[in-house]
PDB file of N, CA and C in Angstrom:
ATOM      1  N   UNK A   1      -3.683  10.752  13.180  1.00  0.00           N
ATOM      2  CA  UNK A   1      -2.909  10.235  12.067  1.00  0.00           C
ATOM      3  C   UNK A   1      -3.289  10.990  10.804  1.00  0.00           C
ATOM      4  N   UNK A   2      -2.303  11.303  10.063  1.00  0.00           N
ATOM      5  CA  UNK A   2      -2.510  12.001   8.699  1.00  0.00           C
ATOM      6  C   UNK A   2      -2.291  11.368   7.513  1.00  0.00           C
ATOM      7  N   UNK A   3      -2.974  11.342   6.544  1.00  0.00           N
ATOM      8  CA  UNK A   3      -2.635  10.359   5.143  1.00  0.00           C
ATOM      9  C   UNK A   3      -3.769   9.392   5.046  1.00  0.00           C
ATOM     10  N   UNK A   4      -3.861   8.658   4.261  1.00  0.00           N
ATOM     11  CA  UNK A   4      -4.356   6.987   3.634  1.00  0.00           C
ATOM     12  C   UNK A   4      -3.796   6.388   4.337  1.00  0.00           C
ATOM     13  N   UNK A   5      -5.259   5.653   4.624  1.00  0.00           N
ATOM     14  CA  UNK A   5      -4.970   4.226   6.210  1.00  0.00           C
ATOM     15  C   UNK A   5      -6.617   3.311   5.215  1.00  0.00           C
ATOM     16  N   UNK A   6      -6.466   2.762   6.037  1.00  0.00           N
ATOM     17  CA  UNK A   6      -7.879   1.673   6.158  1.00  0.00           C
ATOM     18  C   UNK A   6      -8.936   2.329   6.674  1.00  0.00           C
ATOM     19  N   UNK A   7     -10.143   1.629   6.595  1.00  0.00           N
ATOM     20  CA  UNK A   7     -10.932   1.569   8.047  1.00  0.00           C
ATOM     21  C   UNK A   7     -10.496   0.863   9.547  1.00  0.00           C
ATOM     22  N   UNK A   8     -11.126   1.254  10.145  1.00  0.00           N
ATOM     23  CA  UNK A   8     -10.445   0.793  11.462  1.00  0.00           C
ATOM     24  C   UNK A   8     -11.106   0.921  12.659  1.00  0.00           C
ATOM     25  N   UNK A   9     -11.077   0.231  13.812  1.00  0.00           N
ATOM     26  CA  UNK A   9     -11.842   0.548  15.053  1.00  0.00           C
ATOM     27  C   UNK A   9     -11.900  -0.861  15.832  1.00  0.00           C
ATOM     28  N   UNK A  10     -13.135  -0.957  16.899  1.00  0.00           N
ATOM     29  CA  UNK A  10     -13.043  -1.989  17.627  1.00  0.00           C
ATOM     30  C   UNK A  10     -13.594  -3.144  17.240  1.00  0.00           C
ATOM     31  N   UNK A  11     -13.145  -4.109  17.557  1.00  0.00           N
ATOM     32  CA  UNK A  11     -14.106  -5.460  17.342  1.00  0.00           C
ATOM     33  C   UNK A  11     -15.605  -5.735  18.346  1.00  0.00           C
ATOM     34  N   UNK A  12     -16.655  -5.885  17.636  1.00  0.00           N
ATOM     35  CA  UNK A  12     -18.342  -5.892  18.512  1.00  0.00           C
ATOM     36  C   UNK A  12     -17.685  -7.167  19.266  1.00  0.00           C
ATOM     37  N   UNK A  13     -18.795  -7.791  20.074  1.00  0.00           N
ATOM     38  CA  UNK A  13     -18.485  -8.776  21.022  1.00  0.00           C
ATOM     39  C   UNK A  13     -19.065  -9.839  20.206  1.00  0.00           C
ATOM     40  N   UNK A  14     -18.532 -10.933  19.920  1.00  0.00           N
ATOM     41  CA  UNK A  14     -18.736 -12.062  19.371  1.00  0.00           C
ATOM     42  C   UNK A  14     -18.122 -11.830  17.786  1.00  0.00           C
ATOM     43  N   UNK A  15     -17.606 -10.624  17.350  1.00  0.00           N
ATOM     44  CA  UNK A  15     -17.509 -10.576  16.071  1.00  0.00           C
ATOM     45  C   UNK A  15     -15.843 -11.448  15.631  1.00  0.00           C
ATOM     46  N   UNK A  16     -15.774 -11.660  14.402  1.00  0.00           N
ATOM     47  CA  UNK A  16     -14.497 -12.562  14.044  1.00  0.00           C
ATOM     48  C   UNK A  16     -14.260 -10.709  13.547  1.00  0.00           C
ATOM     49  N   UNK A  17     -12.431 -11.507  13.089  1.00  0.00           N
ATOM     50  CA  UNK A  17     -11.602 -10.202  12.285  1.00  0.00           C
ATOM     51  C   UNK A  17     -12.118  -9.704  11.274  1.00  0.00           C
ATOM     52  N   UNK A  18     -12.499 -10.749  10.520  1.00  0.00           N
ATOM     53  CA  UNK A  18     -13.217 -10.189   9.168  1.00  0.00           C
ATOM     54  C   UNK A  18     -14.436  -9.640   9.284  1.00  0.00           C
ATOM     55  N   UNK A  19     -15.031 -10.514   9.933  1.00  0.00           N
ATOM     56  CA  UNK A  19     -17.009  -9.635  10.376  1.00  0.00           C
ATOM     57  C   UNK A  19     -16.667  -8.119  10.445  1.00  0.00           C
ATOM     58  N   UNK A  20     -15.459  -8.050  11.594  1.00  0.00           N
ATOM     59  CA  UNK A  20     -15.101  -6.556  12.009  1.00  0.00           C
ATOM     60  C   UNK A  20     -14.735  -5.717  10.748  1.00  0.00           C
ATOM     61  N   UNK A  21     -13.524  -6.222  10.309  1.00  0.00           N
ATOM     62  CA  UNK A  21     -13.377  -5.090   8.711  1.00  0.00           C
ATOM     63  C   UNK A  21     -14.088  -5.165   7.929  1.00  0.00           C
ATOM     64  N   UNK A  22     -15.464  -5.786   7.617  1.00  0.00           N
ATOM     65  CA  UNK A  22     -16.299  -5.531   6.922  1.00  0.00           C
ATOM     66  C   UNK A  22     -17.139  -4.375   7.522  1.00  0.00           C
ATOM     67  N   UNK A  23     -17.397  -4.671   8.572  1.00  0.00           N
ATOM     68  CA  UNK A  23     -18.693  -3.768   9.325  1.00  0.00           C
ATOM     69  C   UNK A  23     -17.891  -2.427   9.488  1.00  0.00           C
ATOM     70  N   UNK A  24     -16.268  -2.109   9.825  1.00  0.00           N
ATOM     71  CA  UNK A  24     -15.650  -0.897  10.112  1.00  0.00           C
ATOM     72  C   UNK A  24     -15.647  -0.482   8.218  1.00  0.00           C
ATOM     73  N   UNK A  25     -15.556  -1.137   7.167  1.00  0.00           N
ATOM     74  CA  UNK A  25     -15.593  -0.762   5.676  1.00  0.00           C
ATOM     75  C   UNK A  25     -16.958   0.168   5.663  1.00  0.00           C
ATOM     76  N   UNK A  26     -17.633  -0.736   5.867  1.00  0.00           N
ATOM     77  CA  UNK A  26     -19.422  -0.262   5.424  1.00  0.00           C
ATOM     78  C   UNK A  26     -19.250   1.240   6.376  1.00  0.00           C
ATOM     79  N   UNK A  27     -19.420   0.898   7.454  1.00  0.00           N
ATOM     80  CA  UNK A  27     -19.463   2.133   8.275  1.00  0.00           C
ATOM     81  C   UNK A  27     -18.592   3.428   8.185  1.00  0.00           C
ATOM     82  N   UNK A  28     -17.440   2.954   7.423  1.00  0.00           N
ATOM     83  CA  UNK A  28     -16.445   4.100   7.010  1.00  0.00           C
ATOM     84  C   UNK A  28     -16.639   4.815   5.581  1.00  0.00           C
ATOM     85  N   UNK A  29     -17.081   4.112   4.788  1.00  0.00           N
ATOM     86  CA  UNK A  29     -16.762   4.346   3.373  1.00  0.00           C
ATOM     87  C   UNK A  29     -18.438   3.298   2.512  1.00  0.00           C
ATOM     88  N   UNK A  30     -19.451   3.241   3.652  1.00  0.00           N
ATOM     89  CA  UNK A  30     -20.418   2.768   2.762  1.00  0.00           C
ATOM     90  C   UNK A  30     -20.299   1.059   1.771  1.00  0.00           C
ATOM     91  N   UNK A  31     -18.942   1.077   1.695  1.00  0.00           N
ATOM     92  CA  UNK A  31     -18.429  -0.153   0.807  1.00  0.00           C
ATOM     93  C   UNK A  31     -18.682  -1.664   1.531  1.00  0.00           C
ATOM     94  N   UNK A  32     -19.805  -2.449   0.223  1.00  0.00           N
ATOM     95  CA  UNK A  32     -20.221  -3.713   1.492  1.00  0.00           C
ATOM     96  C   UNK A  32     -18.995  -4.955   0.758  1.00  0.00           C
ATOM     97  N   UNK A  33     -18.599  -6.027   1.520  1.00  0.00           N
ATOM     98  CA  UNK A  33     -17.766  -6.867   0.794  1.00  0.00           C
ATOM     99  C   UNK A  33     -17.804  -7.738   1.750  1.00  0.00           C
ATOM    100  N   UNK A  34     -16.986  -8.817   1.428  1.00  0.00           N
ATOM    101  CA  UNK A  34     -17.040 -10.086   2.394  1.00  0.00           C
ATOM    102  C   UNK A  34     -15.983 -10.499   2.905  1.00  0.00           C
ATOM    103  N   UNK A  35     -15.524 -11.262   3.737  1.00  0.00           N
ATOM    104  CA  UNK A  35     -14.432 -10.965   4.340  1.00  0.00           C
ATOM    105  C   UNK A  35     -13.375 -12.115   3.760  1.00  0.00           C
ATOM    106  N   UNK A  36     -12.405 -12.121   3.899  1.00  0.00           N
ATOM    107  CA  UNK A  36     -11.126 -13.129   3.256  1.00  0.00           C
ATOM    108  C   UNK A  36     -10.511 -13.303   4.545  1.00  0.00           C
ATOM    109  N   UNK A  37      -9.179 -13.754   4.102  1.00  0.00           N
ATOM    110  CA  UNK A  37      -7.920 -13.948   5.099  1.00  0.00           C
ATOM    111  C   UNK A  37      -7.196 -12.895   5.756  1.00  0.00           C
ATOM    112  N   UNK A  38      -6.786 -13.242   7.275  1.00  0.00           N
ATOM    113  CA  UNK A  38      -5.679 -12.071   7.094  1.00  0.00           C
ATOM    114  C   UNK A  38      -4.487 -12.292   6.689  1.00  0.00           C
ATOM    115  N   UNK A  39      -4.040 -10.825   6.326  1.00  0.00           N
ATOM    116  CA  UNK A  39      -2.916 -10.944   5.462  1.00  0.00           C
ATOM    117  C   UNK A  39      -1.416 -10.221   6.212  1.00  0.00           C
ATOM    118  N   UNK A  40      -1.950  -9.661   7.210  1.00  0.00           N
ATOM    119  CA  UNK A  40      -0.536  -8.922   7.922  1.00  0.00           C
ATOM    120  C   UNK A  40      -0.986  -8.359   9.312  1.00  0.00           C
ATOM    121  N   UNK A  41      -0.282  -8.285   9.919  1.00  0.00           N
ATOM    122  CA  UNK A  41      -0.334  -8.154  11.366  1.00  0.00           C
ATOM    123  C   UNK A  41       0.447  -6.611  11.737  1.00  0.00           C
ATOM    124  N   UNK A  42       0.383  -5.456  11.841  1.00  0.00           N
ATOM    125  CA  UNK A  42       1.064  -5.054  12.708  1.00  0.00           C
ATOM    126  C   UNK A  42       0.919  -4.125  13.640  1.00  0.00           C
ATOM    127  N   UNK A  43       2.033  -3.822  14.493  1.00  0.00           N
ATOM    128  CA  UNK A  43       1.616  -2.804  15.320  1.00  0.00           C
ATOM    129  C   UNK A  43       2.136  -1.352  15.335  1.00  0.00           C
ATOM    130  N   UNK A  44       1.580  -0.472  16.077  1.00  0.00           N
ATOM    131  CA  UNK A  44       2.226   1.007  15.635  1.00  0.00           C
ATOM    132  C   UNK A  44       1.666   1.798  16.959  1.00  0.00           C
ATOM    133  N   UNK A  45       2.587   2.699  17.398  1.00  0.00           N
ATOM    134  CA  UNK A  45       2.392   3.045  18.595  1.00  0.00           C
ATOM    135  C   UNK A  45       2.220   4.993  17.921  1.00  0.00           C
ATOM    136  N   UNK A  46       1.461   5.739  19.092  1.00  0.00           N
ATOM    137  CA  UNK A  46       1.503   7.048  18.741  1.00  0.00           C
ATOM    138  C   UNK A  46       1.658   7.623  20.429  1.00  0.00           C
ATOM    139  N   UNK A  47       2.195   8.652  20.182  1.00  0.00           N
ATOM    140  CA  UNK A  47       2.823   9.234  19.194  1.00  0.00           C
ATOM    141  C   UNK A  47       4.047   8.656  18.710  1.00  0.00           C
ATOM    142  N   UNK A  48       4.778   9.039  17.434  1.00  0.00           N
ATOM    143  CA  UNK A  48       5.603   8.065  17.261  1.00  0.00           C
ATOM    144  C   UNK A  48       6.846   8.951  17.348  1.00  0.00           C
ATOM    145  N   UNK A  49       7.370  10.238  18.251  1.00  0.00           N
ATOM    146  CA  UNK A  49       8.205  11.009  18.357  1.00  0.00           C
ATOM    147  C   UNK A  49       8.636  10.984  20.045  1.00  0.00           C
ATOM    148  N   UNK A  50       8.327   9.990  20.969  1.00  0.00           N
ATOM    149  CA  UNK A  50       8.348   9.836  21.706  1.00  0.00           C
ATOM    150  C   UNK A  50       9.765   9.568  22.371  1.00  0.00           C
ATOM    151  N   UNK A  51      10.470  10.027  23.491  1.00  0.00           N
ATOM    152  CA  UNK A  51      11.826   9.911  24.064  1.00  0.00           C
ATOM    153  C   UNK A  51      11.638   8.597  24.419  1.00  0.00           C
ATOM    154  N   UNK A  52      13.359   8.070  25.134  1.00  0.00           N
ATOM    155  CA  UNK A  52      13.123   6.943  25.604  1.00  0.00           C
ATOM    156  C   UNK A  52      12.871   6.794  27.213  1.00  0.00           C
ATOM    157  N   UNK A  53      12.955   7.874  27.490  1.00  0.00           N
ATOM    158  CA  UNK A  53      11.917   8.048  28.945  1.00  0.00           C
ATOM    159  C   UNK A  53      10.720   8.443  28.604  1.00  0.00           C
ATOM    160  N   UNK A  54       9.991   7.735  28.010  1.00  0.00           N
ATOM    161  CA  UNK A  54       8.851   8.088  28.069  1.00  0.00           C
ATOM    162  C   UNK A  54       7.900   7.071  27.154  1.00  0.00           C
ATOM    163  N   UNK A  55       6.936   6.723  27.636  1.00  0.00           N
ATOM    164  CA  UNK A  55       6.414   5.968  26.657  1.00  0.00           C
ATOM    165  C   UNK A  55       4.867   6.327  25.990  1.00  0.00           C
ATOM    166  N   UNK A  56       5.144   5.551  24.655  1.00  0.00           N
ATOM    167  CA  UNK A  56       3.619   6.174  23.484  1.00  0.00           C
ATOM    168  C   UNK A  56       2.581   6.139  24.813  1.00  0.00           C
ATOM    169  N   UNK A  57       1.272   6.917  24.204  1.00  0.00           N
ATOM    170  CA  UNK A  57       0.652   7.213  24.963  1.00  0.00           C
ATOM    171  C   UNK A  57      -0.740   5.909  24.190  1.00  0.00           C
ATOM    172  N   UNK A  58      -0.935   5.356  22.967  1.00  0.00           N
ATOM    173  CA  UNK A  58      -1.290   4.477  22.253  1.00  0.00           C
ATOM    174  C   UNK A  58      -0.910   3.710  21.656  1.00  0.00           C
ATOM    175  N   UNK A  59      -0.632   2.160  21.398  1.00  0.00           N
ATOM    176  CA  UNK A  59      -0.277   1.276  20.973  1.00  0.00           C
ATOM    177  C   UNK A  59      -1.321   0.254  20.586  1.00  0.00           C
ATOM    178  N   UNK A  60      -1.238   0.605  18.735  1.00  0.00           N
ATOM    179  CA  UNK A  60      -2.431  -0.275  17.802  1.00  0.00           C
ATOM    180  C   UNK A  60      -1.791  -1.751  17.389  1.00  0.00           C
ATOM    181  N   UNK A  61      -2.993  -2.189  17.122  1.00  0.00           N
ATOM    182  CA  UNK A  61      -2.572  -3.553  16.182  1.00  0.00           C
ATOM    183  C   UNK A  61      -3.287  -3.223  14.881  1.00  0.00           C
ATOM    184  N   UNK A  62      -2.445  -3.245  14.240  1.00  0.00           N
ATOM    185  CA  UNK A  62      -3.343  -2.999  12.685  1.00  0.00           C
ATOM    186  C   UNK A  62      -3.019  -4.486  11.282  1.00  0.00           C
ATOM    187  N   UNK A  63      -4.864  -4.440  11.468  1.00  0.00           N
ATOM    188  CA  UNK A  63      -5.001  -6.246  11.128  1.00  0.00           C
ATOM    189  C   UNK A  63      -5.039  -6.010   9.747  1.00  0.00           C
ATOM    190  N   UNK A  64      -4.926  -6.425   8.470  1.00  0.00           N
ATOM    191  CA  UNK A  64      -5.043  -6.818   7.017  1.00  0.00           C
ATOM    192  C   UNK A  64      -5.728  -7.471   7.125  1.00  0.00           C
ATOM    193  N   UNK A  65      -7.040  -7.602   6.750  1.00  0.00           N
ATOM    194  CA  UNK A  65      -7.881  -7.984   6.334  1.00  0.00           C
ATOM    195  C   UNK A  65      -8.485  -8.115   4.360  1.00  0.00           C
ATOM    196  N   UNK A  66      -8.099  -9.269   4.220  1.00  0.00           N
ATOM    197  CA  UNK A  66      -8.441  -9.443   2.596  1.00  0.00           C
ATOM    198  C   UNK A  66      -9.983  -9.684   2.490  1.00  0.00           C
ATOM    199  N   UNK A  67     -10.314  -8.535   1.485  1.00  0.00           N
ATOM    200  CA  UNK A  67     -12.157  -8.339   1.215  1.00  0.00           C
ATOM    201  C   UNK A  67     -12.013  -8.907   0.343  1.00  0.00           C
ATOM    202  N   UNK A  68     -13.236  -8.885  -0.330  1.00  0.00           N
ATOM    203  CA  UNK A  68     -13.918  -9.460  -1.809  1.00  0.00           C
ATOM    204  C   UNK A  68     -14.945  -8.284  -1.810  1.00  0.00           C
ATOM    205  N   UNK A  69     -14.601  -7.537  -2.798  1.00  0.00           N
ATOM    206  CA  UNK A  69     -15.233  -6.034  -3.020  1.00  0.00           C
ATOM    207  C   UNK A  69     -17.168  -7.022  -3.645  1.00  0.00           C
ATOM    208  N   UNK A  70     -18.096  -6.470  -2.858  1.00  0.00           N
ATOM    209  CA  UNK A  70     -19.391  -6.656  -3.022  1.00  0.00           C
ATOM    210  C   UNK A  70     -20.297  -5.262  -3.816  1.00  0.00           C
ATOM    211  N   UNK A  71     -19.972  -4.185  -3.523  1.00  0.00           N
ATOM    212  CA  UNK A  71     -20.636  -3.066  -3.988  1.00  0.00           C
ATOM    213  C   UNK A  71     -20.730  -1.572  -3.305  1.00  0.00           C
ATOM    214  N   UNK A  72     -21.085  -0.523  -4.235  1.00  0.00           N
ATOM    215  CA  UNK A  72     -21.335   0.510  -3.729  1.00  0.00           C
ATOM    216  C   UNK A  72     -19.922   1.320  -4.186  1.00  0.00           C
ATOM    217  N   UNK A  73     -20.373   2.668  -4.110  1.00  0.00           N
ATOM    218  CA  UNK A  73     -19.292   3.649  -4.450  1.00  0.00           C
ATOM    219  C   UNK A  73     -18.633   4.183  -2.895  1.00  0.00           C
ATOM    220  N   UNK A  74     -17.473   4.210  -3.111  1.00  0.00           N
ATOM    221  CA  UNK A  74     -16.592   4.788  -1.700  1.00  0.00           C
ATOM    222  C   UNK A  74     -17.906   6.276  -1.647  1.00  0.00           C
ATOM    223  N   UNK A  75     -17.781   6.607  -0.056  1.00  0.00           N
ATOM    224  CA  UNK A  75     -18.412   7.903   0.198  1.00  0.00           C
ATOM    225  C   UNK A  75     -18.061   7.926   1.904  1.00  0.00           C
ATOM    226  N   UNK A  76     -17.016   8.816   2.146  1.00  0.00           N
ATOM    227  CA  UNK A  76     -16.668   9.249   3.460  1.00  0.00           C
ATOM    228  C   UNK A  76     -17.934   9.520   4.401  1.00  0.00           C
ATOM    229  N   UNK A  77     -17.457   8.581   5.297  1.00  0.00           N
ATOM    230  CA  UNK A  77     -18.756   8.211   6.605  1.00  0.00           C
ATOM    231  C   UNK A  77     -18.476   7.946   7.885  1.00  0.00           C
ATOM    232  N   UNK A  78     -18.686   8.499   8.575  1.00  0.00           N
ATOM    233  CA  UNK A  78     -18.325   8.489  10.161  1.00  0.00           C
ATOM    234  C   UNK A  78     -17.368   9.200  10.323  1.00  0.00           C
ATOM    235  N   UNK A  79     -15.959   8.592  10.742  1.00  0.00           N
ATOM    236  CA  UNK A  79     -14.777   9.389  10.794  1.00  0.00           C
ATOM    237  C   UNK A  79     -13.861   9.204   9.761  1.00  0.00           C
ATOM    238  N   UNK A  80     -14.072   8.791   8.952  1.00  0.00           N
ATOM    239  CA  UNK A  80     -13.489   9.136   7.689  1.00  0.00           C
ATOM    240  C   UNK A  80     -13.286  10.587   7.012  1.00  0.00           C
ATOM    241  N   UNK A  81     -12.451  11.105   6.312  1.00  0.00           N
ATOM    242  CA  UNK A  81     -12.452  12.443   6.121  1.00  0.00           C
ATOM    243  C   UNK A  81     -12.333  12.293   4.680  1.00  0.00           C
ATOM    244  N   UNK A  82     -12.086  11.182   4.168  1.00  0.00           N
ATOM    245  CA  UNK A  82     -12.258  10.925   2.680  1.00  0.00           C
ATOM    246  C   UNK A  82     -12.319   9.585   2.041  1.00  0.00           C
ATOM    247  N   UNK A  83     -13.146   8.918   1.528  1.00  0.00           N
ATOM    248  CA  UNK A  83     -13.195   7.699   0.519  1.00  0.00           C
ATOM    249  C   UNK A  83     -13.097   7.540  -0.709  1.00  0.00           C
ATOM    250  N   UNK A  84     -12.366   6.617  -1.452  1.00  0.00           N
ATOM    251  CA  UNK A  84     -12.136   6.670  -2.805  1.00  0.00           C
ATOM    252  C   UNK A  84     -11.199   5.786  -3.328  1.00  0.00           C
ATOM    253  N   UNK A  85     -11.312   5.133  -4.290  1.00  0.00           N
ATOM    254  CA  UNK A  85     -10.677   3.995  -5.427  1.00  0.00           C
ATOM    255  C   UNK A  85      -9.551   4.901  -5.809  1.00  0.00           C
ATOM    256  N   UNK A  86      -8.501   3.822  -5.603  1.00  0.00           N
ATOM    257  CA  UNK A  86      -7.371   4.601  -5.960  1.00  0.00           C
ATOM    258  C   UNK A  86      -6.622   3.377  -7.095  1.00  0.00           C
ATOM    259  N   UNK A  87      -5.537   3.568  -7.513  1.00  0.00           N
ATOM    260  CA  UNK A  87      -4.732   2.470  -8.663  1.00  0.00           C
ATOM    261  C   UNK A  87      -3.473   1.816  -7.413  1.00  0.00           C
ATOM    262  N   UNK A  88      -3.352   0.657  -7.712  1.00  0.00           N
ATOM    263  CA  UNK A  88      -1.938   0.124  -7.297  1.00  0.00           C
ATOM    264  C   UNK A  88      -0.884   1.086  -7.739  1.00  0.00           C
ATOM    265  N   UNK A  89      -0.843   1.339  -8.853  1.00  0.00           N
ATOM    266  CA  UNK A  89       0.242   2.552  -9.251  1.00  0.00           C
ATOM    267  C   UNK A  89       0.687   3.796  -8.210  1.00  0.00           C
ATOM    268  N   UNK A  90      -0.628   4.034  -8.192  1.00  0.00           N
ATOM    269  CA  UNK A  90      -0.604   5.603  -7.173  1.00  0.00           C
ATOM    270  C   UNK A  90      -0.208   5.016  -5.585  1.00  0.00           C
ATOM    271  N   UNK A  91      -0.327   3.807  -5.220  1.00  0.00           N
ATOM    272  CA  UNK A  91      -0.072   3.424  -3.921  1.00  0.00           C
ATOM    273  C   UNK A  91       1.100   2.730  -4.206  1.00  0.00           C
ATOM    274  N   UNK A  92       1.757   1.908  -5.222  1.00  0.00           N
ATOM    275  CA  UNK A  92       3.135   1.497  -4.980  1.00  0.00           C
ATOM    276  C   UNK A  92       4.416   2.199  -5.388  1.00  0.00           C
ATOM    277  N   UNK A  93       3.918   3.555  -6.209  1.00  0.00           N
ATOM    278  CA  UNK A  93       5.059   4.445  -6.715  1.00  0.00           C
ATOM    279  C   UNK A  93       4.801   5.682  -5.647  1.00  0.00           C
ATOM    280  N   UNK A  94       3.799   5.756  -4.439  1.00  0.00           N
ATOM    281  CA  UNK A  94       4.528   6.653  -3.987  1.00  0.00           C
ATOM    282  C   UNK A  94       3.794   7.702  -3.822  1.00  0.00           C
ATOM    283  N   UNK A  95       3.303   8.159  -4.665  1.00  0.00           N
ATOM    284  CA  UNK A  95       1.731   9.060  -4.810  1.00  0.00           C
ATOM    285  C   UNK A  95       0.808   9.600  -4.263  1.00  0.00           C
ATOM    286  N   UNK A  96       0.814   8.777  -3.135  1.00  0.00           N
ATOM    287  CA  UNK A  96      -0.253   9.084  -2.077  1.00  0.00           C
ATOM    288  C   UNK A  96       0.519   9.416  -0.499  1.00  0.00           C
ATOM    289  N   UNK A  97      -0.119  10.093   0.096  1.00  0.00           N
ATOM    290  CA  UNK A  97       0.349   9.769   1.613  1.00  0.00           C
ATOM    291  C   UNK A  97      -0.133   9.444   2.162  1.00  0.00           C
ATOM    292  N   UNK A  98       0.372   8.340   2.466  1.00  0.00           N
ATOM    293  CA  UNK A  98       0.051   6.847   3.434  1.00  0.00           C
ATOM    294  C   UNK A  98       0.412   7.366   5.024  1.00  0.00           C
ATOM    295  N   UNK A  99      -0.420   6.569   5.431  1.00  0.00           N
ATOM    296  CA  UNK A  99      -0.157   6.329   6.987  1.00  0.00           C
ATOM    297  C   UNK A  99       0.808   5.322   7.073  1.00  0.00           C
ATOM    298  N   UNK A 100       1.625   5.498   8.152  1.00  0.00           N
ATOM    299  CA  UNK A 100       2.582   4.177   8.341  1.00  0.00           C
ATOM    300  C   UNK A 100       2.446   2.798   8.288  1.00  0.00           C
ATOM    301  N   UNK A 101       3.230   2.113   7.334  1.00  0.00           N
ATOM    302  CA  UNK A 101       2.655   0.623   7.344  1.00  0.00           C
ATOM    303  C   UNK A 101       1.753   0.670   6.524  1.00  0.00           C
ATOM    304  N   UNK A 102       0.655   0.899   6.111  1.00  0.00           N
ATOM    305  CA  UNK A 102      -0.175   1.089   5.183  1.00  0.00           C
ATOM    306  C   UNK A 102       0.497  -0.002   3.572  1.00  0.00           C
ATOM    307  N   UNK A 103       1.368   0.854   3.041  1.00  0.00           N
ATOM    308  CA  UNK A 103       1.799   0.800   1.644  1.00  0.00           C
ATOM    309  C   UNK A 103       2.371  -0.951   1.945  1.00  0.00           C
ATOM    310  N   UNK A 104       3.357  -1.594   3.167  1.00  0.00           N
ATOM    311  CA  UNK A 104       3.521  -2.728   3.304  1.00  0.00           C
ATOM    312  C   UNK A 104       2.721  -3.946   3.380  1.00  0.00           C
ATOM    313  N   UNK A 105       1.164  -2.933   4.166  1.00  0.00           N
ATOM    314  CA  UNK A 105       0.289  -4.034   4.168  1.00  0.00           C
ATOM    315  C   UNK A 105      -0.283  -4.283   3.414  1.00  0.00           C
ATOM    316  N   UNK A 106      -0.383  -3.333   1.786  1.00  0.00           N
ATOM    317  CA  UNK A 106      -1.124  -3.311   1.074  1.00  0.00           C
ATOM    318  C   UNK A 106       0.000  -4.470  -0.120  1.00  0.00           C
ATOM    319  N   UNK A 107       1.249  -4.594   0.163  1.00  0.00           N
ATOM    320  CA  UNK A 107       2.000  -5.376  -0.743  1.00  0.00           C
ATOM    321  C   UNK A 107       1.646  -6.959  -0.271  1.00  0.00           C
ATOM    322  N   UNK A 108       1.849  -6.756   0.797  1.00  0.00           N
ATOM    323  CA  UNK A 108       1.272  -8.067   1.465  1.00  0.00           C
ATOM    324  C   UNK A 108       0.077  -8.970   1.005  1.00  0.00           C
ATOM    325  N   UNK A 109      -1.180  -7.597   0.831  1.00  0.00           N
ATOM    326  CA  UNK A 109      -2.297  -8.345   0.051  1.00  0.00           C
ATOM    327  C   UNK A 109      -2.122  -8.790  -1.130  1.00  0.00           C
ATOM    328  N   UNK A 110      -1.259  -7.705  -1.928  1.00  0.00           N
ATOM    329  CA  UNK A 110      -1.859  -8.624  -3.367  1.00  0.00           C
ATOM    330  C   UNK A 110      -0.158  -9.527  -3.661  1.00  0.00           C
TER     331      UNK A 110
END
């Protein structure tokens, strides 16, 4: 996938949704926070150029998870290829390139 997405990955065994996007935050981007509600649900399959004989070869669920920012400066970590504070502006006018769904789930939160 190319663009601005979240953190993201698997859930540990016993962990809730939020435990998980906190621990995939920290581990991605260093950033510690606490976990909230979820806020959007969806799914997205790759590749997403796929015929109709044929089917994606991956199919995600991508959870919204509402933080409560705790501390620390963004700093790209693990598989992250970049971290960083951005403005609602730059993400609702357009500005950035988003990963799919991204920009909806992010209207969703606030």
């Amino acid at each position: 996938m190319q663009g601005f997405g979240g953190p993201g990955g698997r859930l540990e065994f016993g962990e809730t949704l939020g435990q998980g996007a906190c621990r995939e935050l920290l581990e991605e981007t260093g950033i510690t926070a606490i976990p909230g509600p979820l806020v959007d649900v969806q799914e997205a399959f790759r590749p997403l150029d796929v015929t109709k004989d044929q089917l994606p070869e991956h199919h995600f669920l991508l959870l919204g998870v509402l933080c409560d920012y705790v501390g620390e400066e963004p700093l790209a970590a693990d598989d992250a290829l970049e971290a960083r504070f951005v403005s609602f502006d730059d993400i609702f006018q357009s500005r950035l390139d988003l990963c799919p769904g991204v920009g909806d789930m992010l209207r969703q939160a606030v």
